[in-house]
C-alpha atoms as a PDB file:
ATOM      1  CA  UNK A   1      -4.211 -49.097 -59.073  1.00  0.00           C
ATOM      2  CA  UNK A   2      -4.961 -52.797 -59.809  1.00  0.00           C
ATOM      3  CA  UNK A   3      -7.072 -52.926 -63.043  1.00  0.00           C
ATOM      4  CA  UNK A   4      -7.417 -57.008 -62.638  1.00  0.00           C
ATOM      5  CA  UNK A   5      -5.640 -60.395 -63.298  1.00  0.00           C
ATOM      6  CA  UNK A   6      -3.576 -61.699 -66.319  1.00  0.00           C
ATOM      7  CA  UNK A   7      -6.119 -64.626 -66.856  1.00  0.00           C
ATOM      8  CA  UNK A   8      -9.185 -62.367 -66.144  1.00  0.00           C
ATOM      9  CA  UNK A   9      -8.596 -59.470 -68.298  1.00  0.00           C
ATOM     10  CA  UNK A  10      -6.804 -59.961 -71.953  1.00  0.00           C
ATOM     11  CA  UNK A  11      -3.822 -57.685 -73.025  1.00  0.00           C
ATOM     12  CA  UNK A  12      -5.719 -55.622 -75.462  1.00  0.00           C
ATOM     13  CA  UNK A  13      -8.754 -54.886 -73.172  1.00  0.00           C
ATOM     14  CA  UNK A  14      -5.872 -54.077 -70.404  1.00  0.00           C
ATOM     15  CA  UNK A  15      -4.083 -51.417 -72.530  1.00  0.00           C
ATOM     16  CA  UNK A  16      -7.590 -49.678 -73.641  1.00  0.00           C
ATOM     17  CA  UNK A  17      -8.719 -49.479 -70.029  1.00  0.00           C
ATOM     18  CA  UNK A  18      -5.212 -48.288 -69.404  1.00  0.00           C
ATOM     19  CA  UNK A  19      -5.895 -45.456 -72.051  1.00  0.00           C
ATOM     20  CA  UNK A  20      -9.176 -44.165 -70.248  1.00  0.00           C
ATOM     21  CA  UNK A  21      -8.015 -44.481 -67.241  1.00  0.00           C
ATOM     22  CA  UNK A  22      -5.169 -41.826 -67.767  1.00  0.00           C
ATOM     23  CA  UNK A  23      -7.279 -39.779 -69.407  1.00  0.00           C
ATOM     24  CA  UNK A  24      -9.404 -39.593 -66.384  1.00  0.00           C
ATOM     25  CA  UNK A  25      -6.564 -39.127 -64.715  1.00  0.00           C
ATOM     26  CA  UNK A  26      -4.609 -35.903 -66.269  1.00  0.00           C
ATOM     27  CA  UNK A  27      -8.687 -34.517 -66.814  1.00  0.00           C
ATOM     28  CA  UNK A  28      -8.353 -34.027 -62.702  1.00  0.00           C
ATOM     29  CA  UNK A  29     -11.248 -37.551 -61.716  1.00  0.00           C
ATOM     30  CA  UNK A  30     -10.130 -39.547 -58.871  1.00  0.00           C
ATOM     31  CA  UNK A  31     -10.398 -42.761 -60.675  1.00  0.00           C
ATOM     32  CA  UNK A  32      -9.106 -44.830 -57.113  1.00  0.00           C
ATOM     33  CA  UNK A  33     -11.539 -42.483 -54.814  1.00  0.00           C
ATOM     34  CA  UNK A  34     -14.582 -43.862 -57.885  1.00  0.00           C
ATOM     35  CA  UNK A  35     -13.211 -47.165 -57.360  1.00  0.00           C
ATOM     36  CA  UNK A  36     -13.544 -47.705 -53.545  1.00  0.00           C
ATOM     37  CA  UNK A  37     -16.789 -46.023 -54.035  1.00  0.00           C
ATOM     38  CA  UNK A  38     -18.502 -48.204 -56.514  1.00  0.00           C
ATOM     39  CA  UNK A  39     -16.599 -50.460 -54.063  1.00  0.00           C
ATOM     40  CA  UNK A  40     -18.210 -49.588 -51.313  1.00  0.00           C
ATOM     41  CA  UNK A  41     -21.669 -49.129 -53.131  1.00  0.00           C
ATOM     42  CA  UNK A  42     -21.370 -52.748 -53.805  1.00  0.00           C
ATOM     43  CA  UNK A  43     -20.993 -53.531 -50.152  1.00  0.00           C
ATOM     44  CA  UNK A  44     -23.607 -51.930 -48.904  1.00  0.00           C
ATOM     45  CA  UNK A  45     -26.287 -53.136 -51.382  1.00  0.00           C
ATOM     46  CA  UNK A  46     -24.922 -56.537 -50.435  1.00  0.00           C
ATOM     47  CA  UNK A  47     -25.439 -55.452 -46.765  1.00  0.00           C
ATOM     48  CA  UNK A  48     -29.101 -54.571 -47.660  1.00  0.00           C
ATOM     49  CA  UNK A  49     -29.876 -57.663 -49.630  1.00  0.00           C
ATOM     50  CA  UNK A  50     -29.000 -59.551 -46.419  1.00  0.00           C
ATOM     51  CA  UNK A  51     -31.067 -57.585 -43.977  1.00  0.00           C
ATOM     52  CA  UNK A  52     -33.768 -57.134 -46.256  1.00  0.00           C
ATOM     53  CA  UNK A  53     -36.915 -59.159 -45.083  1.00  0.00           C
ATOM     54  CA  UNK A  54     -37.838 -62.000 -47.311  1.00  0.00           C
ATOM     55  CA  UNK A  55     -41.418 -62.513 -49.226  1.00  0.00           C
ATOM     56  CA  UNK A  56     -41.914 -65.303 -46.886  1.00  0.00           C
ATOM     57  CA  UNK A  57     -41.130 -63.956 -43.604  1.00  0.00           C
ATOM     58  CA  UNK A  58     -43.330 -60.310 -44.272  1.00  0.00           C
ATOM     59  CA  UNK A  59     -45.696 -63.435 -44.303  1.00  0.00           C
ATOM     60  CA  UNK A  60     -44.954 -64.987 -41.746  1.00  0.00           C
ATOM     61  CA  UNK A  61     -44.843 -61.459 -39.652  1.00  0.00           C
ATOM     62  CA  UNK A  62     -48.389 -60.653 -41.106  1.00  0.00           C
ATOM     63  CA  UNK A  63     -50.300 -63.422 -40.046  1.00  0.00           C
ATOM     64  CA  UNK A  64     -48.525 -63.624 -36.935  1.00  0.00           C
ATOM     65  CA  UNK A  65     -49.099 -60.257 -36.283  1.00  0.00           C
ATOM     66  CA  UNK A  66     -53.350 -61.275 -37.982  1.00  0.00           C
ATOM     67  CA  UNK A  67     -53.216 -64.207 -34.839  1.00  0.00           C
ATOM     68  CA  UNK A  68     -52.701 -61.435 -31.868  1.00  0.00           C
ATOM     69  CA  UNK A  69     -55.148 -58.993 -33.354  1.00  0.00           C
ATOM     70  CA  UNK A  70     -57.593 -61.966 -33.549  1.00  0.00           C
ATOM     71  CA  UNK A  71     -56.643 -62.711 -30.259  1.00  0.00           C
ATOM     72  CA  UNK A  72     -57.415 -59.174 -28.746  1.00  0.00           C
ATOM     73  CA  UNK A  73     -60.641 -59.116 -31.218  1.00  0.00           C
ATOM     74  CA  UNK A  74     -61.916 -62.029 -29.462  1.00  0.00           C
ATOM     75  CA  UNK A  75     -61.282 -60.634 -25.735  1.00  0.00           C
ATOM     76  CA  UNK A  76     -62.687 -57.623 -26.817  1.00  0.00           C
ATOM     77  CA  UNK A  77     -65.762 -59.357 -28.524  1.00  0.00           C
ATOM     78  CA  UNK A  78     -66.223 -61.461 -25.190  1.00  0.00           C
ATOM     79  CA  UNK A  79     -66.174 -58.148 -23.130  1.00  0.00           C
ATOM     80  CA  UNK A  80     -68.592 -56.588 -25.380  1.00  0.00           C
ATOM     81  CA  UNK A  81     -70.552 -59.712 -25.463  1.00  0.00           C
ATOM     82  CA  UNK A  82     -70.869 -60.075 -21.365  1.00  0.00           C
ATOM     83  CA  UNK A  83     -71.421 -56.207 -21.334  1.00  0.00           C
ATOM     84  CA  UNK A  84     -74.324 -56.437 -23.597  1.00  0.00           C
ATOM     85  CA  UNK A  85     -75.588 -59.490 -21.555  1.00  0.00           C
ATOM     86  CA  UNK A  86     -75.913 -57.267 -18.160  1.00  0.00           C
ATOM     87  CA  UNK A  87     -77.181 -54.772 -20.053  1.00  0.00           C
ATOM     88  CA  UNK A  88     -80.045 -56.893 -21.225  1.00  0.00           C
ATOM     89  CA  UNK A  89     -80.541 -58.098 -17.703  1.00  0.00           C
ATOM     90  CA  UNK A  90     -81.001 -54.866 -15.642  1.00  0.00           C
ATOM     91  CA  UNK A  91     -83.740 -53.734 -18.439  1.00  0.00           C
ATOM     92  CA  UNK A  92     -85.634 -56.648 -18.375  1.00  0.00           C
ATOM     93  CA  UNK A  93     -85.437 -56.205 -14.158  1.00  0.00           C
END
């Protein structure tokens, strides 16, 4: 199991993360299997980060999203408007 570089990690640190690790070890843990999962933890949270919608698109999104319902507000106000104008004409027939 790689524990990390020379220039990364000094001697003494090395030998005392040596020391846990084997006693993880002969206590039954799967220190490699904990490994690859933090591991793969890691990767997946950087997976999320980059699908993850940004402040300024959900903006973006809203008011495009606010434009169409405007949109079909309007058509529906015109409709409702014209409706309201034959209405007024047959009762004043």
């Amino acid at each position: 199991m790689l524990i990390g570089s020379y220039s990364e990690i000094p001697l003494l640190k090395t030998r005392e993360m040596v020391k846990e690790l084997s006693a993880r070890v002969s206590l039954g843990y799967d220190v490699a299997g904990e490994k690859q999962e933090k591991k793969a933890e890691a990767v997946k949270k950087v997976e999320a980060e980059k699908t993850a919608k940004k402040f300024h698109q959900l903006i973006a999104e809203y008011f495009g999203k606010a434009d169409t319902i405007l949109e079909v507000l309007n058509v529906i106000d015109g409709v409702i408007a014209q409706d309201y104008k034959e209405a007024v004409k047959l009762r004043c027939r």
